[in-house]
C-alpha atoms as a PDB file:
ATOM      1  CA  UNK A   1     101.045  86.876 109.845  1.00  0.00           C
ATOM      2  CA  UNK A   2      99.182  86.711 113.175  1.00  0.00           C
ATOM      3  CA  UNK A   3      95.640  87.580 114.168  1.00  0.00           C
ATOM      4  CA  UNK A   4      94.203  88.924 117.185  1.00  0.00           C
ATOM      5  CA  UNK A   5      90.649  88.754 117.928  1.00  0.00           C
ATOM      6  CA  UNK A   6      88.673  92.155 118.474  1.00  0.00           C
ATOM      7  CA  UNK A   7      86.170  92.486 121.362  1.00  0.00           C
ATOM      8  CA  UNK A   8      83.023  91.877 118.810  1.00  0.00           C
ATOM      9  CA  UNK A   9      84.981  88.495 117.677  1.00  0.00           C
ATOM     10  CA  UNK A  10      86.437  89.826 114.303  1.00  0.00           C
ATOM     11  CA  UNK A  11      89.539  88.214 113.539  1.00  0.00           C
ATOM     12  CA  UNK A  12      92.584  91.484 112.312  1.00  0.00           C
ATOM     13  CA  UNK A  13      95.381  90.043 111.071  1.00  0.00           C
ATOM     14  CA  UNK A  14      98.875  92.037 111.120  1.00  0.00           C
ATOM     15  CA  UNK A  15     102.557  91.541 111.120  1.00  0.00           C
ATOM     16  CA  UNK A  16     104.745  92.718 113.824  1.00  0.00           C
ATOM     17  CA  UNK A  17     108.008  93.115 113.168  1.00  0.00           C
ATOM     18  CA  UNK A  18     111.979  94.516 114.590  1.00  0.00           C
ATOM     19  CA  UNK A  19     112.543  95.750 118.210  1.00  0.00           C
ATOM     20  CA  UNK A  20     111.953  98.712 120.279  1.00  0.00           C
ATOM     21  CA  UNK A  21     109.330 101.129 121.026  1.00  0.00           C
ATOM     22  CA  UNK A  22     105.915 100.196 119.838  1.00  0.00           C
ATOM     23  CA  UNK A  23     104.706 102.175 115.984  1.00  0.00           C
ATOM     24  CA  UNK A  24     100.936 100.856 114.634  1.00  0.00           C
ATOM     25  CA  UNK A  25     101.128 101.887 110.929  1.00  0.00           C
ATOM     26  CA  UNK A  26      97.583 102.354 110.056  1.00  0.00           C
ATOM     27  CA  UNK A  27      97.200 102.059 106.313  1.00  0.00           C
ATOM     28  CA  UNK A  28      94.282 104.155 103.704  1.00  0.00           C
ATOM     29  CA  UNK A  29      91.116 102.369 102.372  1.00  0.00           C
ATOM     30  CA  UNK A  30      92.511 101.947  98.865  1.00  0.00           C
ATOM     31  CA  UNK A  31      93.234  98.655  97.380  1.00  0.00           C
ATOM     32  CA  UNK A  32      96.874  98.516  95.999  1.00  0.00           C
ATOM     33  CA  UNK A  33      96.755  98.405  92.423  1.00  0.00           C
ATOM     34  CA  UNK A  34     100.458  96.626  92.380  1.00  0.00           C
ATOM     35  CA  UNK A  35      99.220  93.525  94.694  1.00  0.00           C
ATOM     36  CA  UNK A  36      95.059  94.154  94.652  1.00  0.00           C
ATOM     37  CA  UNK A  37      95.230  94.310  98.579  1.00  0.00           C
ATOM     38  CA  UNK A  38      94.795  97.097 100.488  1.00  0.00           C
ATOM     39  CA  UNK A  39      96.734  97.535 104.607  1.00  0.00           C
ATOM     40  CA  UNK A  40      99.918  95.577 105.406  1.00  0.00           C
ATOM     41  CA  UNK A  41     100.665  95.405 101.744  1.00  0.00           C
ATOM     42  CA  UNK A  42     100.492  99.122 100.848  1.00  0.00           C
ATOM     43  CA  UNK A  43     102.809 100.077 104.106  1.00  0.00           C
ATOM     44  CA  UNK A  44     105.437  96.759 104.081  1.00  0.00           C
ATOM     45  CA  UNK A  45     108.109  99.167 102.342  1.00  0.00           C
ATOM     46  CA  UNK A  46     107.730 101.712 105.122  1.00  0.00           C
ATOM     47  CA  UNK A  47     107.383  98.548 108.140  1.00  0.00           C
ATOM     48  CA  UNK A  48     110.320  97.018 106.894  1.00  0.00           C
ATOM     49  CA  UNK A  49     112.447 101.103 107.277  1.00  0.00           C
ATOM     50  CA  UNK A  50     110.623 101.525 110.556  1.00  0.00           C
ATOM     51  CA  UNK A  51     111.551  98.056 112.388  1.00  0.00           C
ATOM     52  CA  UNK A  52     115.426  98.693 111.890  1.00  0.00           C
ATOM     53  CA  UNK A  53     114.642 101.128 114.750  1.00  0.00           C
ATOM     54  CA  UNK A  54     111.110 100.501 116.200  1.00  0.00           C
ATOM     55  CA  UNK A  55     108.828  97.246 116.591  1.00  0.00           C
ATOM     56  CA  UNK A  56     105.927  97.747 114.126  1.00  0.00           C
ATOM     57  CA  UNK A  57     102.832  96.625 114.192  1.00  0.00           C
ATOM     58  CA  UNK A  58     100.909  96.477 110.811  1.00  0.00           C
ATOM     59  CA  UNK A  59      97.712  95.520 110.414  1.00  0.00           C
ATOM     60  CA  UNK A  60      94.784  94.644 107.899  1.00  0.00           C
ATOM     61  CA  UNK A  61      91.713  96.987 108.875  1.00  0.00           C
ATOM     62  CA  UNK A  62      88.799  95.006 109.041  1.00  0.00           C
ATOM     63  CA  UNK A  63      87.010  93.535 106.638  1.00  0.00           C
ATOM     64  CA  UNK A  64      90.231  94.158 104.190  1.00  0.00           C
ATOM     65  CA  UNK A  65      92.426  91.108 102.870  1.00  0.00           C
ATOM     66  CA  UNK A  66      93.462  89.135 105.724  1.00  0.00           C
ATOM     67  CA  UNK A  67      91.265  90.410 108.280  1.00  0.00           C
ATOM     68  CA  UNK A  68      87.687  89.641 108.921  1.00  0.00           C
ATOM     69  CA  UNK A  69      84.388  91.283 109.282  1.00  0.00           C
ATOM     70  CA  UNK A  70      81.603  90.935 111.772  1.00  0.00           C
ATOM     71  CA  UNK A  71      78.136  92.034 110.716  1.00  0.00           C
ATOM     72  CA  UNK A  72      76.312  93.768 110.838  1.00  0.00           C
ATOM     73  CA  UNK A  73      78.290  96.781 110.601  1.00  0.00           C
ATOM     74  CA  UNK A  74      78.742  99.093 113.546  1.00  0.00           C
ATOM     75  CA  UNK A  75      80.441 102.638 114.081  1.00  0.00           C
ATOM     76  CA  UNK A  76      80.548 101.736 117.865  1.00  0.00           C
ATOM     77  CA  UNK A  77      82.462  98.258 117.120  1.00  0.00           C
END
């Protein structure tokens, strides 16, 4: 896992993983009831098809398992 830093100083944490053009998997709002998390979790299956051909980013939306949250809470963060 690795972690970038947003402009507002939230930390997202993702996983980036095979070669080749760039594919951001952007994953629902729903926790997965199989692992309790919700983002890099729910889409690993489909990162791990992907990066055979593409590198793919996949992330934890903020606020969500790995990733923080800055408050308070802004729609233009």
């Amino acid at each position: 896992m690795s972690r970038v830093t947003s402009r507002d100083g939230t930390p997202i944490a993702y996983d980036r993983k095979g070669s080749g053009p760039a594919v951001i998997l952007v994953g629902g709002g729903l926790v997965d009831p199989a692992t309790g998390r919700a983002g890099r979790s729910e889409n690993a299956p489909l990162a791990s098809e992907l990066a055979m051909r593409f590198t793919v980013y996949n992330y934890d939306r903020r606020g969500r398992a790995d990733s923080g949250d800055t408050l308070p809470y802004a729609v233009e963060r």
